[in-house]
N, C-alpha and C. Protein backbone atom coordinates (compact mmCIF):
# COMPACT_ATOMS: atom_id res chain seq x y z
N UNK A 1 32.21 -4.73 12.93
CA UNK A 1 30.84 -4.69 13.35
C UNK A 1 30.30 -3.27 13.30
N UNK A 2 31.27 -2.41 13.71
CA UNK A 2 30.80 -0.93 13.84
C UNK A 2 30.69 -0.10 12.24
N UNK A 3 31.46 -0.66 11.48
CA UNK A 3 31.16 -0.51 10.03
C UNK A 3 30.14 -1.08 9.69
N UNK A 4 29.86 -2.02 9.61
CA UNK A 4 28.63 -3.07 9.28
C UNK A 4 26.94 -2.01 9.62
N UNK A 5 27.14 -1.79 11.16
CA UNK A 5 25.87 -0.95 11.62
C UNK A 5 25.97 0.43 10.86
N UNK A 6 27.31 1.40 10.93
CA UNK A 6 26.76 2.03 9.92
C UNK A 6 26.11 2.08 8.55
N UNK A 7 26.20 0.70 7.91
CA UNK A 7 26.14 1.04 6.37
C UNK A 7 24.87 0.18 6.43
N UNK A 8 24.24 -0.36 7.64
CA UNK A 8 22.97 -0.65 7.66
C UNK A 8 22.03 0.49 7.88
N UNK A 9 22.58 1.63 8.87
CA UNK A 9 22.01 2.70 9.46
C UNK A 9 21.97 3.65 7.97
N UNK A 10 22.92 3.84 6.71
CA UNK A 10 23.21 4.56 6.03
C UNK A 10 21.97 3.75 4.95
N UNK A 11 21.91 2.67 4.33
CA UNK A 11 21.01 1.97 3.90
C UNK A 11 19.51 1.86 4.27
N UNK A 12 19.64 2.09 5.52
CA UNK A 12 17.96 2.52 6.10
C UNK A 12 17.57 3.54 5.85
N UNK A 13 18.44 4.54 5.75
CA UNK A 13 18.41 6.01 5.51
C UNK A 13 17.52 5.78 3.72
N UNK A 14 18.66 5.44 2.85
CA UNK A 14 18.58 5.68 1.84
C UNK A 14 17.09 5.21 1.15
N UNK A 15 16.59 4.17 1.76
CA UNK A 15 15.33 3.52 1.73
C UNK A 15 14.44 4.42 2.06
N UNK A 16 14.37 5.24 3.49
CA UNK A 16 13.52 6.14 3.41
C UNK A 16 13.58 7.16 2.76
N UNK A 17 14.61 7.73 2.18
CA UNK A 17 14.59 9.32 1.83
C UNK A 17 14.04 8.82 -0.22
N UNK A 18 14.49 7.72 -0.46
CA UNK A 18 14.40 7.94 -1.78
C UNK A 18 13.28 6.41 -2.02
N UNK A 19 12.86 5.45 -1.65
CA UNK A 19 12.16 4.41 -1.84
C UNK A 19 10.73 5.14 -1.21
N UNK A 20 10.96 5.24 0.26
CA UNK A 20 9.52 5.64 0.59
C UNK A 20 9.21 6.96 0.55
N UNK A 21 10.03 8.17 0.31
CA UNK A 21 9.63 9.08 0.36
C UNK A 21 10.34 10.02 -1.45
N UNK A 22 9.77 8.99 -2.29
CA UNK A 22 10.07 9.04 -3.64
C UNK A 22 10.09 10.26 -4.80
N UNK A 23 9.81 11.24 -4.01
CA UNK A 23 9.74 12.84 -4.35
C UNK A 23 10.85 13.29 -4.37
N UNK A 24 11.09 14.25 -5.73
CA UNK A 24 11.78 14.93 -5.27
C UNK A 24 11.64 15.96 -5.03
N UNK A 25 13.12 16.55 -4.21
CA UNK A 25 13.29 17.66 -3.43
C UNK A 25 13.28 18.78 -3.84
N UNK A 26 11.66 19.54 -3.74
CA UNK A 26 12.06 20.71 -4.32
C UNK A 26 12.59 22.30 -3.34
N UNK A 27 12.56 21.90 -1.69
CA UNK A 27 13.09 23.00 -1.18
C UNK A 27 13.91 22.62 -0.57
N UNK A 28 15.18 23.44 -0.63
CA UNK A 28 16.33 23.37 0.00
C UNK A 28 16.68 23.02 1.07
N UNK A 29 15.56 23.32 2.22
CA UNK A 29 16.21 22.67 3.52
C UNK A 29 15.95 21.20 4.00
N UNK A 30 14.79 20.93 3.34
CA UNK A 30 14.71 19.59 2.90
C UNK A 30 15.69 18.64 2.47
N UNK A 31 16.42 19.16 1.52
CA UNK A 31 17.72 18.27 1.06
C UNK A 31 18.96 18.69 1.84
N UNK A 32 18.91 19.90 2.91
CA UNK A 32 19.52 20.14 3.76
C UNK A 32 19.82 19.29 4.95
N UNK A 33 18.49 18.92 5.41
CA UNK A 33 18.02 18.14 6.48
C UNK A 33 18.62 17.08 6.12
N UNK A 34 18.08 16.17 4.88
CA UNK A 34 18.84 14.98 4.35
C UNK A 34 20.20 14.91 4.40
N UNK A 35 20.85 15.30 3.85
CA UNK A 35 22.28 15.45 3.56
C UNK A 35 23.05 15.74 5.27
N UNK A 36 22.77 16.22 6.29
CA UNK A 36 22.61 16.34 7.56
C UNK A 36 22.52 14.93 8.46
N UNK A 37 21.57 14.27 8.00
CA UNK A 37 21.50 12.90 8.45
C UNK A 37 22.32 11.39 8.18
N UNK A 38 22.87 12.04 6.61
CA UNK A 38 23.80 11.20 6.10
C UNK A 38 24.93 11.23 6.94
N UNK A 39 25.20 12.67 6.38
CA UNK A 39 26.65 12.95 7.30
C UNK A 39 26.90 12.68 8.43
N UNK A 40 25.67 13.00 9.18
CA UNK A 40 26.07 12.53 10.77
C UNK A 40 26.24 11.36 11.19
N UNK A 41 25.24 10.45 10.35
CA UNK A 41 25.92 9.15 10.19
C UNK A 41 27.14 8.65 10.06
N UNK A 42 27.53 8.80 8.89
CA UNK A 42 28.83 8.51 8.48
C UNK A 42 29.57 8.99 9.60
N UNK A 43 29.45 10.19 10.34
CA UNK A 43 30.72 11.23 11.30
C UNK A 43 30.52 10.10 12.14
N UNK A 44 29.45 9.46 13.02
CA UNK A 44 29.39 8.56 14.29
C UNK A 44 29.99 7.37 13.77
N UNK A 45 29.76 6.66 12.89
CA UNK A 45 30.80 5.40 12.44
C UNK A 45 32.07 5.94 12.38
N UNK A 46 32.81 6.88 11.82
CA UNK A 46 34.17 7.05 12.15
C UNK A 46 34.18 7.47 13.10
N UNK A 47 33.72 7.98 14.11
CA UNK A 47 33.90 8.23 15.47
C UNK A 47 33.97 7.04 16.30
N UNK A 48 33.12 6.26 16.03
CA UNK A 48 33.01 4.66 16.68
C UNK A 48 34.35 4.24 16.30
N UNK A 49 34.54 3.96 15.14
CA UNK A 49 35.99 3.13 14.54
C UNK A 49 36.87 3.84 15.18
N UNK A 50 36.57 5.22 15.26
CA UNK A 50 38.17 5.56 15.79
C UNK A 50 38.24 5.28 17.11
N UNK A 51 37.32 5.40 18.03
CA UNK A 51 37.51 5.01 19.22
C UNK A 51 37.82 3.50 19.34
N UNK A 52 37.24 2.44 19.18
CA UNK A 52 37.56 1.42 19.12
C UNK A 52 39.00 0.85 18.65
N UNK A 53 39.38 1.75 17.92
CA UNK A 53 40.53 1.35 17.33
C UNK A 53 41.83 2.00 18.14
N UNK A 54 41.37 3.15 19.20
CA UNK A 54 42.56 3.59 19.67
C UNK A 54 42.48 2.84 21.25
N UNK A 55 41.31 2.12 21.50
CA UNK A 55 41.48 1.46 22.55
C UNK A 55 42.39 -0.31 22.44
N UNK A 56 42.34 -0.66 20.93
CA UNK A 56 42.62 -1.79 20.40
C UNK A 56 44.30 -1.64 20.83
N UNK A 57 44.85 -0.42 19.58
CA UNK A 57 46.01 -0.52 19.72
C UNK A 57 46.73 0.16 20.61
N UNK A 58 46.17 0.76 21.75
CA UNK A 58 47.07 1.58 22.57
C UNK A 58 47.11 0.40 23.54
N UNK A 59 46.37 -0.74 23.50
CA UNK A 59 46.76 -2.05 24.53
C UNK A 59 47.59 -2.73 23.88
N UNK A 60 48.10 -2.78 22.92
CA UNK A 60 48.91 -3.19 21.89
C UNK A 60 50.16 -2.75 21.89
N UNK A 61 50.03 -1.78 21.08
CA UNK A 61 51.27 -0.73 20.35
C UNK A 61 50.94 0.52 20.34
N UNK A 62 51.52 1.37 21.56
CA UNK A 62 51.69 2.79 21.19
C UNK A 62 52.11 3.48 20.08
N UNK A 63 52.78 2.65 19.25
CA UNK A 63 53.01 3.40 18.16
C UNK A 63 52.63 3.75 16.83
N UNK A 64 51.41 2.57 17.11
CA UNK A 64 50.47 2.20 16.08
C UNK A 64 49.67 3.66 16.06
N UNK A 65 49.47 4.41 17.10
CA UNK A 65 48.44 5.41 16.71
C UNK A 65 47.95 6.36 15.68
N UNK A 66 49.00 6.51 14.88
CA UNK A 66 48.47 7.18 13.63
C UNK A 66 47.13 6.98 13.09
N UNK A 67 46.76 5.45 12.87
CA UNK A 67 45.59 5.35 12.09
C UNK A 67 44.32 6.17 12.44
N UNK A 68 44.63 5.54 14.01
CA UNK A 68 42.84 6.10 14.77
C UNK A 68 43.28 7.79 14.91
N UNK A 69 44.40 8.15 15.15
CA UNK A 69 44.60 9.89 15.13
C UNK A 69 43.71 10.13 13.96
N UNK A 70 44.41 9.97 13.11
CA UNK A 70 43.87 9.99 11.44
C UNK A 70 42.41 10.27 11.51
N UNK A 71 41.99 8.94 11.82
CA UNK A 71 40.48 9.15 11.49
C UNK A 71 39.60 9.98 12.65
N UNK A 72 39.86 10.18 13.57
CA UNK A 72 39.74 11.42 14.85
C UNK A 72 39.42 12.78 14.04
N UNK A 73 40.41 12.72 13.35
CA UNK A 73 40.90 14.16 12.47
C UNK A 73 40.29 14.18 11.53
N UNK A 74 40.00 12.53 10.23
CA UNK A 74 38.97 12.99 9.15
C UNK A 74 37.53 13.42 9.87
N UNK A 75 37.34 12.70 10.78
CA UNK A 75 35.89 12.85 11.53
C UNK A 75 35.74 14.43 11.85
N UNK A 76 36.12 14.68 12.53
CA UNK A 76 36.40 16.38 12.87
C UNK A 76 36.24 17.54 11.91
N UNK A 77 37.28 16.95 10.59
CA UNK A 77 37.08 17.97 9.41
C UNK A 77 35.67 17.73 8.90
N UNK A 78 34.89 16.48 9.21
CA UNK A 78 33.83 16.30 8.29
C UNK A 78 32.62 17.02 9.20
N UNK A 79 32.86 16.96 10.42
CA UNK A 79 31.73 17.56 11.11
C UNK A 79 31.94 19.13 10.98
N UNK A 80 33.06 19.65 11.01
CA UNK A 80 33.71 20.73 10.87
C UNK A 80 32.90 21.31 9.43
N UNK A 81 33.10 20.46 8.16
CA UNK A 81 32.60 20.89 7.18
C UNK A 81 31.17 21.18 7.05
N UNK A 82 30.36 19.84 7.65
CA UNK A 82 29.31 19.91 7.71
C UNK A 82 28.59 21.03 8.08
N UNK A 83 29.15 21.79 9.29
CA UNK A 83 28.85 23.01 9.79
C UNK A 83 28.89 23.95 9.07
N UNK A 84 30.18 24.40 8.36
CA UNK A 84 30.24 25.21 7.54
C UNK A 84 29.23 24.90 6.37
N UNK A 85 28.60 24.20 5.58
CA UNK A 85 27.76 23.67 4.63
C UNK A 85 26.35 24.66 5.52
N UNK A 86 26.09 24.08 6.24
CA UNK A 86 24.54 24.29 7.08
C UNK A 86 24.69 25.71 7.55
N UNK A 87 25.94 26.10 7.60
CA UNK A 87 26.21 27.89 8.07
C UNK A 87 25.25 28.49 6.61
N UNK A 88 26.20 28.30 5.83
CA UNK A 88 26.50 28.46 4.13
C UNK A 88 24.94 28.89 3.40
N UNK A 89 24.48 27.49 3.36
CA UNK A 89 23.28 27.53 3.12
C UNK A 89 22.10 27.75 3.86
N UNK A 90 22.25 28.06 4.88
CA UNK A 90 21.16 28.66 5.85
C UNK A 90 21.26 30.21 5.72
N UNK A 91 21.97 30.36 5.11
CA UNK A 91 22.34 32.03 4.85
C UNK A 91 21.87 32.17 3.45
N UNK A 92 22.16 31.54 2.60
CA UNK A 92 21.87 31.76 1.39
C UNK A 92 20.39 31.10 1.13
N UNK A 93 19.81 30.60 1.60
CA UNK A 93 17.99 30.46 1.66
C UNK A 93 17.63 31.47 2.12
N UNK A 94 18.20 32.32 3.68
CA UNK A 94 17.46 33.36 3.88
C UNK A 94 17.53 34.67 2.89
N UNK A 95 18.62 34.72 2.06
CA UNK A 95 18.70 36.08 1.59
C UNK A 95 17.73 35.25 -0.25
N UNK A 96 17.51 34.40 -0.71
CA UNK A 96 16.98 33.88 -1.44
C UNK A 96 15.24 34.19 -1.50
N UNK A 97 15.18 33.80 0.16
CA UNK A 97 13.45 34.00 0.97
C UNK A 97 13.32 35.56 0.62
N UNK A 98 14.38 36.15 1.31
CA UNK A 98 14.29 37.39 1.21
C UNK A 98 14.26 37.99 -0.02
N UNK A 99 14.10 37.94 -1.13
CA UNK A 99 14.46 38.36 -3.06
C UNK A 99 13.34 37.72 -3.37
N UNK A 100 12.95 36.77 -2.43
CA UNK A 100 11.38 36.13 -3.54
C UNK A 100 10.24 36.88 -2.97
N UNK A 101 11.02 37.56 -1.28
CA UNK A 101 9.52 38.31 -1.02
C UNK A 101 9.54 40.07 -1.53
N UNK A 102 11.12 40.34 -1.66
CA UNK A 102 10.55 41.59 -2.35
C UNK A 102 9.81 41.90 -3.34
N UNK A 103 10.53 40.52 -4.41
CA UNK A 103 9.79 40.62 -5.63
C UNK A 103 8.88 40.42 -5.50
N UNK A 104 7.34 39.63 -4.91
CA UNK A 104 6.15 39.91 -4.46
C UNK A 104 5.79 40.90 -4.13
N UNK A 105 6.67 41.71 -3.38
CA UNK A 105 6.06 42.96 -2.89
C UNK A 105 5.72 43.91 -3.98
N UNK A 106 6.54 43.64 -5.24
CA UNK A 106 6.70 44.86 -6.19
C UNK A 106 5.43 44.76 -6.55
N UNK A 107 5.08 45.97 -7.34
CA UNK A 107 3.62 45.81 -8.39
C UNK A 107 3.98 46.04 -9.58
C-alpha cells in the first residue's frame, strides 16, 4: 500500500511538472526544485517501507532484519546525496550568477 501511494504521489508529480506545466526548464533552480521533490518522495516511501517492514519482522523474526536495515541505509545515502547535489549546485549557480554579472559589468 505504501508503495502504491508513493508511485501515485510520484505520478502526480510527473503530471504537474511536465503535462501541466509543459515548459521547459530553462533555469537551474527550477529543475533543482523539481528534482528535490522527486527525491523526497521517493526518500519518504522508503522510509515508510522501511519502517513498516522493521515493525513486521521484528514481531516475527529478529533475524530477518537485514532487509529493512538495508533500506534505512539506501534511504539515508539518498537523502545524504540529495544534499550534497543541492550543496553542489547551489554553489555553482552562485559563482555562474556571479560571471554573468561581471560580464555585464564590462564595457
Amino acid at each position: 500500500m505504501i508503495i502504491s501511494i508513493a508511485v501515485f504521489d510520484v505520478a502526480k508529480f510527473l503530471i504537474e511538472e511536465e503535462v501541466l506545466n509543459g515548459r521547459e526548464r530553462r533555469i537551474a533552480s527550477e529543475a533543482r526544485r523539481s528534482l528535490t521533490k522527486f527525491i523526497s518522495t521517493i526518500a519518504i516511501a522508503i522510509f515508510l517501507e522501511a519502517l513498516v517492514t522493521v515493525f513486521r519482522v521484528s514481531a516475527a523474526e529478529v533475524t530477518q532484519l537485514l532487509y529493512p536495515t538495508l533500506l534505512l541505509v539506501a534511504a539515508t545515502l539518498l537523502i545524504v546525496g540529495l544534499g550534497l547535489y543541492q550543496r553542489l549546485s547551489a554553489t555553482v549557480e552562485r559563482q555562474v550568477d556571479a560571471n554573468d554579472r561581471s560580464a555585464e559589468n564590462k564595457p
